[in-house]
C-alpha atoms as a PDB file:
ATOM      1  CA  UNK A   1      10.863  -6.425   8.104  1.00  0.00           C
ATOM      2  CA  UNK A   2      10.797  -8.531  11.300  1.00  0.00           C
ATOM      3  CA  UNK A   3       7.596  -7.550  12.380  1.00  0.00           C
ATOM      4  CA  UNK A   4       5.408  -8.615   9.174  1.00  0.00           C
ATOM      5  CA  UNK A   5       5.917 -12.495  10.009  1.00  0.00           C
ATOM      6  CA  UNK A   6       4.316 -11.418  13.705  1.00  0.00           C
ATOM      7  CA  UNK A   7       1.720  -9.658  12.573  1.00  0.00           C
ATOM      8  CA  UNK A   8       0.503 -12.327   9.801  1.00  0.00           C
ATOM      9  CA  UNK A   9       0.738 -14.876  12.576  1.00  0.00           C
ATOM     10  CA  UNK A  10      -1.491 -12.809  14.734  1.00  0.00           C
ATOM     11  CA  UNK A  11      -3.787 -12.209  12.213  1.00  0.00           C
ATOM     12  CA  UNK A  12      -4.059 -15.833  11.317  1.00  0.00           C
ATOM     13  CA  UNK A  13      -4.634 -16.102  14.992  1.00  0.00           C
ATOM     14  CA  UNK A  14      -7.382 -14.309  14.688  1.00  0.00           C
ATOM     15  CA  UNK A  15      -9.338 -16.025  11.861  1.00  0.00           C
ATOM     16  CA  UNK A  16      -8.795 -12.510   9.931  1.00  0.00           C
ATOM     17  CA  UNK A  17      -7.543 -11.210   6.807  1.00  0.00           C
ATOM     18  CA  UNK A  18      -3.519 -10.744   7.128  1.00  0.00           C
ATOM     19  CA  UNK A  19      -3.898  -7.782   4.877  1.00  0.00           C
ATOM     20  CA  UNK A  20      -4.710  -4.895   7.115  1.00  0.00           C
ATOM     21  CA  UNK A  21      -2.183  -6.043   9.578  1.00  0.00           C
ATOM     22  CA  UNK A  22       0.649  -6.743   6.680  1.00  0.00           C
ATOM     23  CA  UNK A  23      -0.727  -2.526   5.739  1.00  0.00           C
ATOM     24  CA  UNK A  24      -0.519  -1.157   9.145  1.00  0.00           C
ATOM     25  CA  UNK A  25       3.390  -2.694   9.327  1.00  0.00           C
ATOM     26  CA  UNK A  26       4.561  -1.246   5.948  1.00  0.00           C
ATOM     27  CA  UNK A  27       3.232   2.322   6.796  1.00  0.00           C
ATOM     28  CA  UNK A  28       4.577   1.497  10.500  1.00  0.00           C
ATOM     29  CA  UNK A  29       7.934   1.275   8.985  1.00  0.00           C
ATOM     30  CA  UNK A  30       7.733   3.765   6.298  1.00  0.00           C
ATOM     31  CA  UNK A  31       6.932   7.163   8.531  1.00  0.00           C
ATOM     32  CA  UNK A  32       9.716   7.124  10.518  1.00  0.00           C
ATOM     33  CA  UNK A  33       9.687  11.412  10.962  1.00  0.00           C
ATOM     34  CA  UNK A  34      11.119  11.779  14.610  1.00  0.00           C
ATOM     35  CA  UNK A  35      15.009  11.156  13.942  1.00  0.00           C
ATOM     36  CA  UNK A  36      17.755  11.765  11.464  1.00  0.00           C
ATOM     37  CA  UNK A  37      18.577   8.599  11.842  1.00  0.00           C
ATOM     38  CA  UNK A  38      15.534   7.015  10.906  1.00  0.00           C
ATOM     39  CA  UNK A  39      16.174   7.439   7.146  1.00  0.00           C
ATOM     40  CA  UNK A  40      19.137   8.052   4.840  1.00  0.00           C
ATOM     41  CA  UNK A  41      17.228  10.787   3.334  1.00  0.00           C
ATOM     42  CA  UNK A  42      16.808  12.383   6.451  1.00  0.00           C
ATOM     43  CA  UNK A  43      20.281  11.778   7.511  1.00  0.00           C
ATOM     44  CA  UNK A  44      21.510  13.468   4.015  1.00  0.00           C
ATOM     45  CA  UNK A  45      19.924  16.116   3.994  1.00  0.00           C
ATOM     46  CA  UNK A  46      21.076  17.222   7.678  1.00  0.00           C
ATOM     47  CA  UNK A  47      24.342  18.488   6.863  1.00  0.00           C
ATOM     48  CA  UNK A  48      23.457  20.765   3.744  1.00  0.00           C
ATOM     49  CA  UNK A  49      19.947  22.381   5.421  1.00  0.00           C
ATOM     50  CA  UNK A  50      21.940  22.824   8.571  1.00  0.00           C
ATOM     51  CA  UNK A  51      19.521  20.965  10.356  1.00  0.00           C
ATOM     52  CA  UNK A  52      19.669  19.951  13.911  1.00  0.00           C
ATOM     53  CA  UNK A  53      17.973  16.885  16.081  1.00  0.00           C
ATOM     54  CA  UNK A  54      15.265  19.346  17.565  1.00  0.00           C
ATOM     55  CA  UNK A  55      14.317  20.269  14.201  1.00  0.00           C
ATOM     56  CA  UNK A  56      13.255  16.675  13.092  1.00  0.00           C
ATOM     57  CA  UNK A  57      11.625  16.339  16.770  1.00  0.00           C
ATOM     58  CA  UNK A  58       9.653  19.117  16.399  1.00  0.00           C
ATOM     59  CA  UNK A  59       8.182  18.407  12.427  1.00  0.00           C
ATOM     60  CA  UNK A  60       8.389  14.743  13.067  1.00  0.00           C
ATOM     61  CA  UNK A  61       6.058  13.967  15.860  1.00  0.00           C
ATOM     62  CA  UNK A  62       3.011  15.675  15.110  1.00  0.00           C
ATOM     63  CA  UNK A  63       3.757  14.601  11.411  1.00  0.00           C
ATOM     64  CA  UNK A  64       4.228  10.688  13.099  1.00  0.00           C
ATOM     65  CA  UNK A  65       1.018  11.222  15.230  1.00  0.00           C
ATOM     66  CA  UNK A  66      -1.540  12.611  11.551  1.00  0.00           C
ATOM     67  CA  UNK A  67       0.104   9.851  10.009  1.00  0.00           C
ATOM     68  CA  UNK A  68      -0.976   7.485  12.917  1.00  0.00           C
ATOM     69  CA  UNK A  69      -4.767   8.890  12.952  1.00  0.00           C
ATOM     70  CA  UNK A  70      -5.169   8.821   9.175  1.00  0.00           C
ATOM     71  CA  UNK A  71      -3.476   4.913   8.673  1.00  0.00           C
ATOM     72  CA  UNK A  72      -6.059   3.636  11.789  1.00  0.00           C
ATOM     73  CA  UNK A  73      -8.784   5.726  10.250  1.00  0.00           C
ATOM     74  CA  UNK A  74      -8.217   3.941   6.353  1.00  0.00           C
ATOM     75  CA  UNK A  75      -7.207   1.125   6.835  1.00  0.00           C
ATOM     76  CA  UNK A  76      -9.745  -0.933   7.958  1.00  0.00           C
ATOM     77  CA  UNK A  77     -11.620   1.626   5.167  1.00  0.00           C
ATOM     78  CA  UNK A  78      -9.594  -0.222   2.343  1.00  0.00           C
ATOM     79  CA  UNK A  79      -8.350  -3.689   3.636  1.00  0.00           C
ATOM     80  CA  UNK A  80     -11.372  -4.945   5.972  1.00  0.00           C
ATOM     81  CA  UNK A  81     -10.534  -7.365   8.030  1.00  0.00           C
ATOM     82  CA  UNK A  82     -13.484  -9.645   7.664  1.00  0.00           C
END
């Protein structure tokens, strides 16, 4: 991941704990709904469901966006900063 090495910097920036940042990144990368593309899962799966682009549009963002709410909801929750 390119990003982690930012977001560690930023958090030693800071004067806070890398760990919700390092979180935040991981589940960044990980719930990547919007595309085919995004995934080889998602890209596999395409063919044999007869899925097209819209379909992964239209699941994917509002899946993208609870994912979103819940991760800025928790993680401070679980990994405080301070």
């Amino acid at each position: 991941m390119l990003i982690a090495p930012v977001a560690f910097e930023v958090a030693s920036i800071m004067g806070v704990q890398p760990e919700p940042f390092l979180m935040s990144v991981a589940i960044a990368a990980s719930t990547a709904f919007c595309t085919p593309v995004a995934s080889p899962i998602n890209t596999l799966v395409m063919g044999p469901g007869n899925y097209r682009f819209k379909d992964y549009v239209v699941i994917g963002v509002p899946l993208q966006i609870m994912a979103l709410a819940i991760a800025t909801l928790l993680i401070p929750v679980f990994l405080p900063f301070y």
